[in-house]
N, C-alpha and C. Protein backbone atom coordinates (compact mmCIF):
# COMPACT_ATOMS: atom_id res chain seq x y z
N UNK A 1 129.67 -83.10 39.72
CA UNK A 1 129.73 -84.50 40.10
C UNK A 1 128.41 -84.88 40.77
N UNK A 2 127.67 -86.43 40.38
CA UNK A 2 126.81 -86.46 41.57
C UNK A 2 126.89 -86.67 42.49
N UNK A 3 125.63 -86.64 43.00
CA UNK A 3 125.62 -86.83 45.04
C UNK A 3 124.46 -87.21 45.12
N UNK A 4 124.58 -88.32 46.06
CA UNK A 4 123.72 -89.19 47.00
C UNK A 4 123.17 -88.82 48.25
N UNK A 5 121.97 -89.01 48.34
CA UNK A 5 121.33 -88.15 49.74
C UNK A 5 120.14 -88.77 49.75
N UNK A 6 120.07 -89.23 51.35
CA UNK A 6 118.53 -89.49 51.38
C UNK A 6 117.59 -88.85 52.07
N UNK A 7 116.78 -88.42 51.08
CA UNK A 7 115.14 -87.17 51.81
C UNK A 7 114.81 -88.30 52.60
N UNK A 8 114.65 -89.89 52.63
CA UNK A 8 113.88 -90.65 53.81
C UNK A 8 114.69 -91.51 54.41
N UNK A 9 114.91 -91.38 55.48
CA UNK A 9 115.66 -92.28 55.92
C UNK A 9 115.06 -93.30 56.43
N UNK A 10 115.77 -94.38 56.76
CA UNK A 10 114.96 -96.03 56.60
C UNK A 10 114.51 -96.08 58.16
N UNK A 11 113.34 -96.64 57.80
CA UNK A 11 112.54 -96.81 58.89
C UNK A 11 111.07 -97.54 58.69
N UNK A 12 110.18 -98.06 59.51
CA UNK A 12 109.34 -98.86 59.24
C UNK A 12 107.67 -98.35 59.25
N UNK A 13 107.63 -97.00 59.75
CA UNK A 13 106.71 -96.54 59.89
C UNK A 13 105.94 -95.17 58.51
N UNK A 14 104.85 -95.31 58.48
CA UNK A 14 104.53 -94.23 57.22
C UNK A 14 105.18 -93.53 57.13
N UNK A 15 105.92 -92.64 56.52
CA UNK A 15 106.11 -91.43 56.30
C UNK A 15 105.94 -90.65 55.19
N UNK A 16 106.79 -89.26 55.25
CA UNK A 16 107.05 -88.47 53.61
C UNK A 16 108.37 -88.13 53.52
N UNK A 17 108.80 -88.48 52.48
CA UNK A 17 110.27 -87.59 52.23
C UNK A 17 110.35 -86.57 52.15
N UNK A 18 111.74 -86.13 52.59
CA UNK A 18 111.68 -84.38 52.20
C UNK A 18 111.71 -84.51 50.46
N UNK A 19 111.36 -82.69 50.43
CA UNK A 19 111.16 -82.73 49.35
C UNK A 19 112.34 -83.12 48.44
N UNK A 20 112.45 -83.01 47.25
CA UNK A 20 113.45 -83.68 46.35
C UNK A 20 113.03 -82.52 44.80
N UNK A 21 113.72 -81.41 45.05
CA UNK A 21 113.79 -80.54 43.82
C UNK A 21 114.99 -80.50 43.00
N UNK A 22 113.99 -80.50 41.50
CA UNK A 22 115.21 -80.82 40.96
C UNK A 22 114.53 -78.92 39.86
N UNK A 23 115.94 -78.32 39.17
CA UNK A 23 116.07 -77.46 38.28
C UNK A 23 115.76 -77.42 37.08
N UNK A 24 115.58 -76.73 36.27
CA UNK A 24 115.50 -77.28 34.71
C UNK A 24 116.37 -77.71 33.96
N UNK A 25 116.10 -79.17 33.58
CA UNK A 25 117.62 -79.55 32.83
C UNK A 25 117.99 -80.58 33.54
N UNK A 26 117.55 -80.61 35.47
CA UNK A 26 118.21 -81.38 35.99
C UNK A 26 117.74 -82.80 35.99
N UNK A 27 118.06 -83.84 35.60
CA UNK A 27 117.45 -85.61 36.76
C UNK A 27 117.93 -85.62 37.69
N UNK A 28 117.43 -86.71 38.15
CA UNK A 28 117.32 -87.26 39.12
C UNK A 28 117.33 -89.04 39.08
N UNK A 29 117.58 -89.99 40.30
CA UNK A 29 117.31 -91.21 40.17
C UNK A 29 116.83 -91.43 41.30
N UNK A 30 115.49 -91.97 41.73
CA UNK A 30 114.89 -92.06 43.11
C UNK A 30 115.27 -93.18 43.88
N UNK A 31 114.92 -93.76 44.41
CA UNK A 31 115.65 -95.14 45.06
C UNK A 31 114.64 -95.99 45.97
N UNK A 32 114.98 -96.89 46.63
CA UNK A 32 114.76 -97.36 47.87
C UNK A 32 115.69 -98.24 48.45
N UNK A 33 115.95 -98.26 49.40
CA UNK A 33 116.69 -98.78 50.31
C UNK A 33 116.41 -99.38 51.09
N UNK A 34 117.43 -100.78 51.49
CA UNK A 34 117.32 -101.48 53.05
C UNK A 34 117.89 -101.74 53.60
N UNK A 35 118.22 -101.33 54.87
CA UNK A 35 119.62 -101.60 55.81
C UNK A 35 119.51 -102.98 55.85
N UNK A 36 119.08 -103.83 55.69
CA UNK A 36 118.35 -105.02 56.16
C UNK A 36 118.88 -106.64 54.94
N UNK A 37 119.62 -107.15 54.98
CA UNK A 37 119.81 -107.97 54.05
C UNK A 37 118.83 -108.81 53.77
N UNK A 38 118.23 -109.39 52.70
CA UNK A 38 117.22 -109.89 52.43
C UNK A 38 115.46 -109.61 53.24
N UNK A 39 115.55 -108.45 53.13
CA UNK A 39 114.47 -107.55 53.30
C UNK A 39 113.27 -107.78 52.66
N UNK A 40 111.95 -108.13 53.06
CA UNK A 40 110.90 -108.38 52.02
C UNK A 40 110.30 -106.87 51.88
N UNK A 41 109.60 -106.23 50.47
CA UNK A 41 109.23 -105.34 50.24
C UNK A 41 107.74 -105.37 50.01
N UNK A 42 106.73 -105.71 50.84
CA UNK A 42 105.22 -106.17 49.89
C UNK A 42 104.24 -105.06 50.41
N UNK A 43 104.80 -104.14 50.04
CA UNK A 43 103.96 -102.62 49.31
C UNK A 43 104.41 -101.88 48.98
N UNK A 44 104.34 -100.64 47.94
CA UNK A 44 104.50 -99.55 47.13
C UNK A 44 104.59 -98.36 47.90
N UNK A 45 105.87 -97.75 47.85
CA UNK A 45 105.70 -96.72 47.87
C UNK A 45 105.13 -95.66 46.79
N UNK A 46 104.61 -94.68 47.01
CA UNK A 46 104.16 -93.79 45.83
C UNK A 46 105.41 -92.61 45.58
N UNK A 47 105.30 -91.96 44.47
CA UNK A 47 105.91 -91.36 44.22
C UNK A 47 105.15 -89.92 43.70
N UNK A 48 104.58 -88.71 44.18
CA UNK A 48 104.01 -87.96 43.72
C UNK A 48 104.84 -86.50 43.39
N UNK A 49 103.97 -85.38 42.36
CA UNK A 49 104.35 -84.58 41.78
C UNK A 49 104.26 -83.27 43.21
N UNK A 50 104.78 -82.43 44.01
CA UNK A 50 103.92 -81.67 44.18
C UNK A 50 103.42 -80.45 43.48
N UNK A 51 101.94 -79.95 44.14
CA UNK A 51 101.82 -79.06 43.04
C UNK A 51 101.25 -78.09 43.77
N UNK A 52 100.59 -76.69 43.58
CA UNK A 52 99.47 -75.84 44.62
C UNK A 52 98.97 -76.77 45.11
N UNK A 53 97.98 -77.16 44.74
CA UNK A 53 96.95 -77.97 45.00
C UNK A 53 97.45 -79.31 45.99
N UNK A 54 96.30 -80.44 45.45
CA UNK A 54 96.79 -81.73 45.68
C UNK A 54 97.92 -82.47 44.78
N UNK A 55 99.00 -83.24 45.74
CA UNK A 55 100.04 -83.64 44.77
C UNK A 55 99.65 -85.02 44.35
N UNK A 56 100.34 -84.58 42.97
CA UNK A 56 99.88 -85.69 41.35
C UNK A 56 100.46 -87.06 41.65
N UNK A 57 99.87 -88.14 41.81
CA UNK A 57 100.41 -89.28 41.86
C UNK A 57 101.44 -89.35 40.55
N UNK A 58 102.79 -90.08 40.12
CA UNK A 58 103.31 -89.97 39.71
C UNK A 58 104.23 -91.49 38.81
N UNK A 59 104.13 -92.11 39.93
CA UNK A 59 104.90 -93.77 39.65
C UNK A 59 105.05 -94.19 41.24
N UNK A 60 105.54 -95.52 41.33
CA UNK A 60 105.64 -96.14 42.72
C UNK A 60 107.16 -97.14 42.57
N UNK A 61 107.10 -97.00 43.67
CA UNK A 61 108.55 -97.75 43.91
C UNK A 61 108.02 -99.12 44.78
N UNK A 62 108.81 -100.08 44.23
CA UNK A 62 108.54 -101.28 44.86
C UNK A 62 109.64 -102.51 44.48
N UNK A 63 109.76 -103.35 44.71
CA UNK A 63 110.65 -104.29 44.73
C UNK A 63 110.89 -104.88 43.65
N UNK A 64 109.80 -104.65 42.53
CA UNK A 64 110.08 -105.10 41.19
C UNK A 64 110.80 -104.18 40.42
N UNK A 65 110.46 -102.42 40.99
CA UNK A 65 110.82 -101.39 39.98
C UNK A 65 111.06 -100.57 41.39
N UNK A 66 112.52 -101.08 41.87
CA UNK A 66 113.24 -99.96 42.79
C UNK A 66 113.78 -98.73 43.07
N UNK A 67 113.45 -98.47 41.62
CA UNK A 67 113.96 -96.89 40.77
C UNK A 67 113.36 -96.48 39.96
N UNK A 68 113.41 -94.86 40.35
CA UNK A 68 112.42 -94.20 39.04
C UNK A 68 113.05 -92.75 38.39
N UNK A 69 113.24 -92.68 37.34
CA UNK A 69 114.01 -91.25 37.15
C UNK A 69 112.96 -90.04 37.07
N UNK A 70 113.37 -88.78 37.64
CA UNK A 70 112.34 -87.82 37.25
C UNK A 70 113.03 -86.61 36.69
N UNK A 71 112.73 -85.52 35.91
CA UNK A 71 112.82 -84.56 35.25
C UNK A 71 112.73 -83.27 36.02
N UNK A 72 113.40 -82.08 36.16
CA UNK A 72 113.17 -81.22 36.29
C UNK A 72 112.19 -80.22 35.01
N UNK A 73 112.27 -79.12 35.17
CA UNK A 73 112.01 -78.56 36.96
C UNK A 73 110.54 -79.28 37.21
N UNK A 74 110.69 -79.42 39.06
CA UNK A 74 109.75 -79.51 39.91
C UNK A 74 110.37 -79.78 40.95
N UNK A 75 109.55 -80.51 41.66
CA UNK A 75 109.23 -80.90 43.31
C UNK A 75 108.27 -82.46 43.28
N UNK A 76 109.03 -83.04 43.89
CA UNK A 76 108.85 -84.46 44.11
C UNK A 76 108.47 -85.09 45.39
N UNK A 77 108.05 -85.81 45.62
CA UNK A 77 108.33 -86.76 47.47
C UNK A 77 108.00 -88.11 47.06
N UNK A 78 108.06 -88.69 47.84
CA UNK A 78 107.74 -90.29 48.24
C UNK A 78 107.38 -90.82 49.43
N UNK A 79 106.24 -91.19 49.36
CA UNK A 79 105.39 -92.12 50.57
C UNK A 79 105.18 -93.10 50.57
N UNK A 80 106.36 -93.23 52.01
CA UNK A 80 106.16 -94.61 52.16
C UNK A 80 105.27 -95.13 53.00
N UNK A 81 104.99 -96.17 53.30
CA UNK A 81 103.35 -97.00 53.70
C UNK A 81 104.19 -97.70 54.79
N UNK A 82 103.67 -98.08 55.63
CA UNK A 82 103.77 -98.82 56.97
C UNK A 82 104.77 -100.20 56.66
N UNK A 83 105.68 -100.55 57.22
CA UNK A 83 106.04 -101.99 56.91
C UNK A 83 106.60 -102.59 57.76
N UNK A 84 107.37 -103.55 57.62
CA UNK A 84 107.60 -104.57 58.67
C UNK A 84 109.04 -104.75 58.56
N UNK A 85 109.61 -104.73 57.49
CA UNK A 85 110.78 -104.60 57.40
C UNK A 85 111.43 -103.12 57.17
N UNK A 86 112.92 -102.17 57.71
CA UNK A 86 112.72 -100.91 57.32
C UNK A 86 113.56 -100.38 56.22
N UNK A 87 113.20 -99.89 55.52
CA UNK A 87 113.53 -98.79 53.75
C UNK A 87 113.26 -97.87 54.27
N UNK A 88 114.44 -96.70 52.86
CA UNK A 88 114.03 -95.44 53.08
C UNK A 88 114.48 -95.22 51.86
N UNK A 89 114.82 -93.92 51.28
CA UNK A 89 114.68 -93.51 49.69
C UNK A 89 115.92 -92.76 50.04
N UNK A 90 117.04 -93.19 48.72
CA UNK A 90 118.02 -92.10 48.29
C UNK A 90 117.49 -91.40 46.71
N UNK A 91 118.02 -90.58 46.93
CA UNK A 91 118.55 -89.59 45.63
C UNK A 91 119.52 -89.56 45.24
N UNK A 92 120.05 -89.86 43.61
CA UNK A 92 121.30 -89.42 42.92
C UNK A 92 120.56 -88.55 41.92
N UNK A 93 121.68 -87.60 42.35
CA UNK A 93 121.28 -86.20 41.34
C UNK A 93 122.85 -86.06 41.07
């Protein structure tokens, strides 16, 4: 069955989500969220790959495109950017 969980919980200040691994075989659906009814969203979160190295920019979440599906296997996060109103990111896996 799935399950809902959020690596970020809503809040207004930068952060990173925990990570968000998914298996081979597995999706995922990324999210954003706002406790906040009519919430303005006017910046992107990113959505990157991680990897050894530096992690791979990937897609962004934002108010036009609030969701993004990703593929296993890997390792995922999302950074969010400073704002004024507060979001945070669920996961359905």
């Amino acid at each position: 069955m799935p399950t809902l969980s959020t690596p970020l919980s809503a809040g207004t200040a930068a952060a990173t989500s925990a990570d968000i691994s998914l298996d081979q075989n597995q999706s995922a659906v990324i999210g954003i969220f706002s406790t906040v009814t009519d919430a303005l969203l006017a910046d992107n979160f990113k959505v990157v790959t991680v990897t050894p190295g530096v992690p791979t920019p990937l897609g962004v979440l934002s108010a036009k495109s609030p969701t993004l599906v990703v593929h296993g296997p890997g390792v995922y996060r999302v950074l969010r950017p400073l704002l004024t109103s507060a979001f945070g990111v669920y996961k359905y896996v």
